[in-house]
PDB file of N, CA and C in Angstrom:
ATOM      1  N   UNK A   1       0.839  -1.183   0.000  1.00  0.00           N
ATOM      2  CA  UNK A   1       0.000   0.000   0.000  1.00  0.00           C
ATOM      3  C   UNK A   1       0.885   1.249   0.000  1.00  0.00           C
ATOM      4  N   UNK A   2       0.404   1.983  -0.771  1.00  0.00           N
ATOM      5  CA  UNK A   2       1.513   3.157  -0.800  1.00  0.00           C
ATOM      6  C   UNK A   2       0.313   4.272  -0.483  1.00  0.00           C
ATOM      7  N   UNK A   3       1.436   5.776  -0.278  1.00  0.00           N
ATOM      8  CA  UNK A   3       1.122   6.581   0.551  1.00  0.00           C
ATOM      9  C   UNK A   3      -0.393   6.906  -1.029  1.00  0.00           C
ATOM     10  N   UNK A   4      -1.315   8.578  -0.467  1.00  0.00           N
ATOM     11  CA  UNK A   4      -2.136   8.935  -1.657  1.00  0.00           C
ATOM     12  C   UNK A   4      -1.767  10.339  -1.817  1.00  0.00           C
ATOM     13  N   UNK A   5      -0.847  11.035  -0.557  1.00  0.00           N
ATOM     14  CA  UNK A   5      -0.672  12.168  -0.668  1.00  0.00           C
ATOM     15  C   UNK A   5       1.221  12.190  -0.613  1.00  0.00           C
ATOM     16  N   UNK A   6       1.992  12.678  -2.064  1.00  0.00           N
ATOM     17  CA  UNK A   6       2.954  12.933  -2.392  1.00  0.00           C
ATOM     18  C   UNK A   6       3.494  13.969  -2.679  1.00  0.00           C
ATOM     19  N   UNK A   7       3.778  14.693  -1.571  1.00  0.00           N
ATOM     20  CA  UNK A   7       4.066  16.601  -1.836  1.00  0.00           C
ATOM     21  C   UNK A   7       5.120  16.588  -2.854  1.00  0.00           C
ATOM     22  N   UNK A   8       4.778  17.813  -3.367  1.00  0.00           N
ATOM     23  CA  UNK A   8       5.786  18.193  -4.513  1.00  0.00           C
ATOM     24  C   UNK A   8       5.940  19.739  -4.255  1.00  0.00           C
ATOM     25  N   UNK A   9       6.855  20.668  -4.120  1.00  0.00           N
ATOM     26  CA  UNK A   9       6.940  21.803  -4.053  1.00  0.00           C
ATOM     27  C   UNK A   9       6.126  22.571  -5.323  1.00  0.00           C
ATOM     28  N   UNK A  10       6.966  22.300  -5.911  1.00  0.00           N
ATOM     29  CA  UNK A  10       6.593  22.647  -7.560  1.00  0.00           C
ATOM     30  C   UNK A  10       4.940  22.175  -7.976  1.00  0.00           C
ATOM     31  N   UNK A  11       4.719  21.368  -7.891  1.00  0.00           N
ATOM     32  CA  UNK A  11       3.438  21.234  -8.235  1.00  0.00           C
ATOM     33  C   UNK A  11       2.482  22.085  -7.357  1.00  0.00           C
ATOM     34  N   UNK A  12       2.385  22.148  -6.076  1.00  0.00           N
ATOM     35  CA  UNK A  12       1.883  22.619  -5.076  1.00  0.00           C
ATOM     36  C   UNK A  12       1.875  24.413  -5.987  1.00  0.00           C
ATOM     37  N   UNK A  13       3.070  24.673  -5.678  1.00  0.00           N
ATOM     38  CA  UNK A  13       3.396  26.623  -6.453  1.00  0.00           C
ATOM     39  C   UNK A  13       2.899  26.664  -7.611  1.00  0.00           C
ATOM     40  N   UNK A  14       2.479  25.852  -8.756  1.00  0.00           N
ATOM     41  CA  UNK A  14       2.171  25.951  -9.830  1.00  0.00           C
ATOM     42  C   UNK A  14       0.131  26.044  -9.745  1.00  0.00           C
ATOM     43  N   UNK A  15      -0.204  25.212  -8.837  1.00  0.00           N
ATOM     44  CA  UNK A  15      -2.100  25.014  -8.476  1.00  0.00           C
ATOM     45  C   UNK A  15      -1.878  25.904  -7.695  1.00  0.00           C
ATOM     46  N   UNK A  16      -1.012  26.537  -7.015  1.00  0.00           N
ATOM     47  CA  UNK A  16      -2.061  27.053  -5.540  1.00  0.00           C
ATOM     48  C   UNK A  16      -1.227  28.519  -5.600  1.00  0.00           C
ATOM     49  N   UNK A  17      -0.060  28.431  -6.419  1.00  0.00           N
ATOM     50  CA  UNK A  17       0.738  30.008  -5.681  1.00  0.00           C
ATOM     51  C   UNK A  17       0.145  30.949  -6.604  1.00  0.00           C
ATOM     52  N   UNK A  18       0.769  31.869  -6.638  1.00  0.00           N
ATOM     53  CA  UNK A  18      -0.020  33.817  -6.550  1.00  0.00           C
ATOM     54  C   UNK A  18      -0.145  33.158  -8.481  1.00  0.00           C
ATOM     55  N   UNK A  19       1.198  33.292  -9.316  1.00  0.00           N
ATOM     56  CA  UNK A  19       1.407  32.876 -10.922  1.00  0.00           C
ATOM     57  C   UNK A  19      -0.031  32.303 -11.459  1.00  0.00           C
ATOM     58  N   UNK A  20      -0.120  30.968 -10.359  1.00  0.00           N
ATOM     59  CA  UNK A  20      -1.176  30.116 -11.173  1.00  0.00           C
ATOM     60  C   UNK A  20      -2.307  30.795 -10.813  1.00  0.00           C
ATOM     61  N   UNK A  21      -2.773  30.890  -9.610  1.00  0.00           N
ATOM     62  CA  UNK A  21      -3.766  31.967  -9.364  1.00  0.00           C
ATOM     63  C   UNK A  21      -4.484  32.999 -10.763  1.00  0.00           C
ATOM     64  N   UNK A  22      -3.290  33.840 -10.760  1.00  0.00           N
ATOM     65  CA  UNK A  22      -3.711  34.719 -11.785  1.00  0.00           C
ATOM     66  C   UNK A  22      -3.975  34.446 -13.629  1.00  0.00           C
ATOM     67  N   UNK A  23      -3.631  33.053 -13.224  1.00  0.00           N
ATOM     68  CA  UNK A  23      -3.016  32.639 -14.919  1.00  0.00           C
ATOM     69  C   UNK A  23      -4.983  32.237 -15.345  1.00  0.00           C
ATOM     70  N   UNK A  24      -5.745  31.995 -15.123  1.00  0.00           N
ATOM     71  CA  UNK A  24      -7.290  31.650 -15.164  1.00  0.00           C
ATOM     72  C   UNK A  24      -7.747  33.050 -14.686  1.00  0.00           C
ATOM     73  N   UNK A  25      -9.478  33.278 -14.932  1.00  0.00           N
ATOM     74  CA  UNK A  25     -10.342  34.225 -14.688  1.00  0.00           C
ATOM     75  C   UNK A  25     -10.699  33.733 -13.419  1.00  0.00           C
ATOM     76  N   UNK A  26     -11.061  32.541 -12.756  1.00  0.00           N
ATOM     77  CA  UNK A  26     -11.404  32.460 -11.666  1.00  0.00           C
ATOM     78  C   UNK A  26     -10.269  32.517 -10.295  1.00  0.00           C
ATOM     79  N   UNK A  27      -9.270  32.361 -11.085  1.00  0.00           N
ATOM     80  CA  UNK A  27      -7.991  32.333 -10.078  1.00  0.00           C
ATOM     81  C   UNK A  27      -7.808  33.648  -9.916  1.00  0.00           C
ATOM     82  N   UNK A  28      -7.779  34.877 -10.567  1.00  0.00           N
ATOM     83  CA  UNK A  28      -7.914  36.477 -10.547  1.00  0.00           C
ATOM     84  C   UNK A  28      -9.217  36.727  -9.516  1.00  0.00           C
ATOM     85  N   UNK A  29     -10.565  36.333  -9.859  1.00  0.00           N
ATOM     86  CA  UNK A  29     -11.354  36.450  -9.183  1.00  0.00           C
ATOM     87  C   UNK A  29     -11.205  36.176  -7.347  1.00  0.00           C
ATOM     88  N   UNK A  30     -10.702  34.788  -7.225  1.00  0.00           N
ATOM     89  CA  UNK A  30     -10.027  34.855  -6.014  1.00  0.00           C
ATOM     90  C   UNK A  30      -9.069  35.381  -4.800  1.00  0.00           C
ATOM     91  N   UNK A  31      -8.160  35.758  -6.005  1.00  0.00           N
ATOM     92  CA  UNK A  31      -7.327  37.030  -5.091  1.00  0.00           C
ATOM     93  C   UNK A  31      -7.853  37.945  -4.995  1.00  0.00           C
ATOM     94  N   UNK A  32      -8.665  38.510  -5.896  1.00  0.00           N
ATOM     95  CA  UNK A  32      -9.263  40.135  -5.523  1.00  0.00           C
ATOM     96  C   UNK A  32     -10.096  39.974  -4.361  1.00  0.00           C
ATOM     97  N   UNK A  33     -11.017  38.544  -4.067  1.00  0.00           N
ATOM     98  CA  UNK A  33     -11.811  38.463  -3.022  1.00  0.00           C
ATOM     99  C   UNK A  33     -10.730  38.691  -1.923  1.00  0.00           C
ATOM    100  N   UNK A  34      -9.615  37.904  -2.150  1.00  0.00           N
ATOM    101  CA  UNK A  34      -8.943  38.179  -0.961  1.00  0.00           C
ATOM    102  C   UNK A  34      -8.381  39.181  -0.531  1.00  0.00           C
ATOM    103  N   UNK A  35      -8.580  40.002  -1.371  1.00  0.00           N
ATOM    104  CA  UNK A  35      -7.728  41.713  -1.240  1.00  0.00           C
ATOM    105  C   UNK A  35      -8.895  42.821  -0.864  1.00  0.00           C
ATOM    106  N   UNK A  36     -10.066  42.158  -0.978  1.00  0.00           N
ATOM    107  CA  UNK A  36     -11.129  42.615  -0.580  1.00  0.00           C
ATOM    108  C   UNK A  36     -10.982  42.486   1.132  1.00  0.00           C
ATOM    109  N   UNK A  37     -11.188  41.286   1.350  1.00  0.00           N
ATOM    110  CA  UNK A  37     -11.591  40.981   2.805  1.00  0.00           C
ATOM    111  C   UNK A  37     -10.110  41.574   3.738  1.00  0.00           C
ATOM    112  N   UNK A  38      -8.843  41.677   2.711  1.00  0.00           N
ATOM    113  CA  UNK A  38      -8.004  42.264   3.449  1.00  0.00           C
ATOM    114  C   UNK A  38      -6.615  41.287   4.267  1.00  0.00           C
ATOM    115  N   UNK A  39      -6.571  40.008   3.182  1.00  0.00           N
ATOM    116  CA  UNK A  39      -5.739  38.824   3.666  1.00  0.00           C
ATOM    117  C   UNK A  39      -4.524  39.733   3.270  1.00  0.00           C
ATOM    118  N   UNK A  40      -3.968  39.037   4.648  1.00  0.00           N
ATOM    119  CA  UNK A  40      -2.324  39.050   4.424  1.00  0.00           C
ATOM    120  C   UNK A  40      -1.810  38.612   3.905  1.00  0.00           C
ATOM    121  N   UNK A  41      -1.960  37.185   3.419  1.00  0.00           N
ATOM    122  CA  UNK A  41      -1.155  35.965   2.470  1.00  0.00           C
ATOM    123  C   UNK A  41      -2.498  36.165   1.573  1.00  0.00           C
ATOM    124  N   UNK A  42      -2.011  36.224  -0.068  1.00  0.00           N
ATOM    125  CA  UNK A  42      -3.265  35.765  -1.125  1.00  0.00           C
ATOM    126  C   UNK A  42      -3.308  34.732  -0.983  1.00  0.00           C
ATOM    127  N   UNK A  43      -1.858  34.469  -1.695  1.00  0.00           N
ATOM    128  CA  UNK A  43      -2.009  32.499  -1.853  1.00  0.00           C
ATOM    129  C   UNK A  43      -0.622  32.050  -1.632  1.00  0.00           C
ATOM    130  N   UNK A  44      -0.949  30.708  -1.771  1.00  0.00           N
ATOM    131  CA  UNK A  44      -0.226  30.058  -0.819  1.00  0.00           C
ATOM    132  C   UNK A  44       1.752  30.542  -1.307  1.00  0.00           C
TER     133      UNK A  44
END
């Protein structure tokens, strides 16, 4: 049986950091919510 969760830096920064974020309309949409409410960290 092997593990189901295999961190990858890189993969992780590419789905979740600020770049990929902005690279889609809904990923833009998300940070602005978050710049709305006033987060300190957008993304990850």
């Amino acid at each position: 049986m092997s593990f189901t969760y295999k961190p990858s830096r890189i993969r992780r920064a590419r789905k979740h950091g600020f770049r990929g974020r902005m690279a889609t309309r809904s990923g833009r949409a998300l940070i602005n919510r978050r710049r709305a409410k006033g987060r300190k960290s957008l993304s990850a």
